[in-house]
C-alpha atoms as a PDB file:
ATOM      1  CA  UNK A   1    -128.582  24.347 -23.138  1.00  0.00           C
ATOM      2  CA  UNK A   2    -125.603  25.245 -21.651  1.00  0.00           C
ATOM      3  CA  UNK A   3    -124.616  28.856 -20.134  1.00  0.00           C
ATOM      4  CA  UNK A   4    -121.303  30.445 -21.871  1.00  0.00           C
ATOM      5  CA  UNK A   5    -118.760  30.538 -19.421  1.00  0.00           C
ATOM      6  CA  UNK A   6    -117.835  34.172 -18.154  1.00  0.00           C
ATOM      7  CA  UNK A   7    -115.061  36.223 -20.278  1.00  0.00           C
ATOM      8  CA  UNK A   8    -111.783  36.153 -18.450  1.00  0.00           C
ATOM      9  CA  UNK A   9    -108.927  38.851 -18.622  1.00  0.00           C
ATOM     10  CA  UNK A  10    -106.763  37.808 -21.484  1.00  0.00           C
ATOM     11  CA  UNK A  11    -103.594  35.819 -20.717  1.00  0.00           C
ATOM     12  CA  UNK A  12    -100.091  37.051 -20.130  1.00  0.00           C
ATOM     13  CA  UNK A  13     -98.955  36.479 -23.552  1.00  0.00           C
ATOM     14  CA  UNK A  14    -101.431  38.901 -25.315  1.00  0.00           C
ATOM     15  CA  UNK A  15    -100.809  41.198 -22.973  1.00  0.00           C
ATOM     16  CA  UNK A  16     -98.047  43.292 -24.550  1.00  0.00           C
ATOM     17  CA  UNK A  17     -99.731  43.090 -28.041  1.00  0.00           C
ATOM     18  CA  UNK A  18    -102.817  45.101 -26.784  1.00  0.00           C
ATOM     19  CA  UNK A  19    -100.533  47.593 -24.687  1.00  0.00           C
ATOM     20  CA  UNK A  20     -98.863  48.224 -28.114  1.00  0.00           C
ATOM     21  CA  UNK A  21    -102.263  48.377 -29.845  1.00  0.00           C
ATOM     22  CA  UNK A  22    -103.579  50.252 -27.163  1.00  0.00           C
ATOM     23  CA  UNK A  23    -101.018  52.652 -27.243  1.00  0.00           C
ATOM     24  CA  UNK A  24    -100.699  53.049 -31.244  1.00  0.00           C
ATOM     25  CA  UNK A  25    -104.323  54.254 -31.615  1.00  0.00           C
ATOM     26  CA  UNK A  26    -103.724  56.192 -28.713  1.00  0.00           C
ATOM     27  CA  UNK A  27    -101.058  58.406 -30.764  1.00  0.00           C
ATOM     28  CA  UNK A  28    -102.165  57.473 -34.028  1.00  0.00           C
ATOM     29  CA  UNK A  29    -106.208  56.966 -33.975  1.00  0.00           C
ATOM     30  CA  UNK A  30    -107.860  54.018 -35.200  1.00  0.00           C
ATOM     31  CA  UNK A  31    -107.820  55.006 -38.772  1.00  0.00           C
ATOM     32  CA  UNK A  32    -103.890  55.654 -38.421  1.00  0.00           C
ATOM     33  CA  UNK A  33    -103.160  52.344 -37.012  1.00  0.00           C
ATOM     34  CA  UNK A  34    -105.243  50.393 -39.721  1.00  0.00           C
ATOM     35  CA  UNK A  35    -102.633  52.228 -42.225  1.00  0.00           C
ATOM     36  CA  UNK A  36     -99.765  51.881 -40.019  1.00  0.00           C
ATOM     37  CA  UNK A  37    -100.556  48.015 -39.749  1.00  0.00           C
ATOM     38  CA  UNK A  38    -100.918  48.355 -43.936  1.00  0.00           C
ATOM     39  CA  UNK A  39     -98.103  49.581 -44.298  1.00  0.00           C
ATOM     40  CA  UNK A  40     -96.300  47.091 -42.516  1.00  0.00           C
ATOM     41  CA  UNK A  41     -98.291  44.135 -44.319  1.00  0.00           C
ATOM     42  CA  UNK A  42     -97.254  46.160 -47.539  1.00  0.00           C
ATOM     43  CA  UNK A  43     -93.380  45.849 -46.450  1.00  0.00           C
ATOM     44  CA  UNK A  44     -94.088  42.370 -45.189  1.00  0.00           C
ATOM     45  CA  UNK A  45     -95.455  41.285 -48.899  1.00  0.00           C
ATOM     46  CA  UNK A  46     -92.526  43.004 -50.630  1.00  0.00           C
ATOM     47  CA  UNK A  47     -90.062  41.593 -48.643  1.00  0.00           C
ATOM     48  CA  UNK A  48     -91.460  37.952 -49.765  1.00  0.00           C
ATOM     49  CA  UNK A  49     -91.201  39.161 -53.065  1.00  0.00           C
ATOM     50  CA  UNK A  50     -87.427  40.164 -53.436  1.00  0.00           C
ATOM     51  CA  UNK A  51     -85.944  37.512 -50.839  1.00  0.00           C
ATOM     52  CA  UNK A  52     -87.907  34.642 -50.663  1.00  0.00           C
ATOM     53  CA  UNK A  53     -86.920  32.035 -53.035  1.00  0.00           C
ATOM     54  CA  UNK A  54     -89.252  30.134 -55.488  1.00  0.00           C
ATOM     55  CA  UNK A  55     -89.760  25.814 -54.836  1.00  0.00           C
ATOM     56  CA  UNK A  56     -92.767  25.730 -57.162  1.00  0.00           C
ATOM     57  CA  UNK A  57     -91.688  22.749 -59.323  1.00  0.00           C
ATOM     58  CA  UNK A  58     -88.455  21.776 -57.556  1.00  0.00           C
ATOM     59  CA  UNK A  59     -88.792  18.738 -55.448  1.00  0.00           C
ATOM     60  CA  UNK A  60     -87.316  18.445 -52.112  1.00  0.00           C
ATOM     61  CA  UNK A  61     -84.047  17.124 -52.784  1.00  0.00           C
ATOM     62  CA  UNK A  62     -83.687  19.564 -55.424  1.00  0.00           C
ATOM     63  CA  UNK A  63     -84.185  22.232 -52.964  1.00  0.00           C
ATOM     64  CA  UNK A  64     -81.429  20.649 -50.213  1.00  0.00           C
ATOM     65  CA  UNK A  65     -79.240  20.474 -52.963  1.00  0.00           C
ATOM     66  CA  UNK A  66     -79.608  24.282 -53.772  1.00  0.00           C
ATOM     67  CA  UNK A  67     -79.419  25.385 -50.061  1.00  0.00           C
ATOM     68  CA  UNK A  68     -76.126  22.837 -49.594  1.00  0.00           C
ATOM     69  CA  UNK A  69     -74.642  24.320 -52.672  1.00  0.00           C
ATOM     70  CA  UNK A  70     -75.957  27.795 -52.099  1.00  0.00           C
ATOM     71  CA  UNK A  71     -77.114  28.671 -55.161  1.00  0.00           C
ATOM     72  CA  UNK A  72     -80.910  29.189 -53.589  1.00  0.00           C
ATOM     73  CA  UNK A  73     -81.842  32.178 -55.274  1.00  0.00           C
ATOM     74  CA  UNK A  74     -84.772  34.651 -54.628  1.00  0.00           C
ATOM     75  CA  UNK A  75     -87.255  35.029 -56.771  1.00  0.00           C
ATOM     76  CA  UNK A  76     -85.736  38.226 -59.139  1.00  0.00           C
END
């Protein structure tokens, strides 16, 4: 059976994401960033809802059409 290999500091790119989570619990304490980061899911959802544009039954070239055209409406 092979050994797991040792864990090794995370890489340059996740780096600023746990500074910023770091930091946010820091100021806000763990139960303030899991609403914080709920809150920003929330916005994230509602945002889909009001600009994002329904394709559920339009085929692609339906869709191009709309975009060329620009009658590509959101959802409501």
């Amino acid at each position: 059976m092979r050994a797991w290999p040792a864990l090794s500091p995370p890489s340059p790119p996740s780096a600023p994401w746990e500074a910023c989570c770091s930091a946010t619990t820091s100021a806000l304490g763990v139960s303030g960033t899991f609403w914080l980061f709920a809150a920003v899911n929330l916005l994230a959802v509602l945002f889909t809802f009001r600009y994002m544009p329904e394709t559920r039954g339009r085929t692609l070239e339906e869709i191009e059409q709309a975009l060329d055209d620009g009658s590509f409406r959101s959802m409501r």
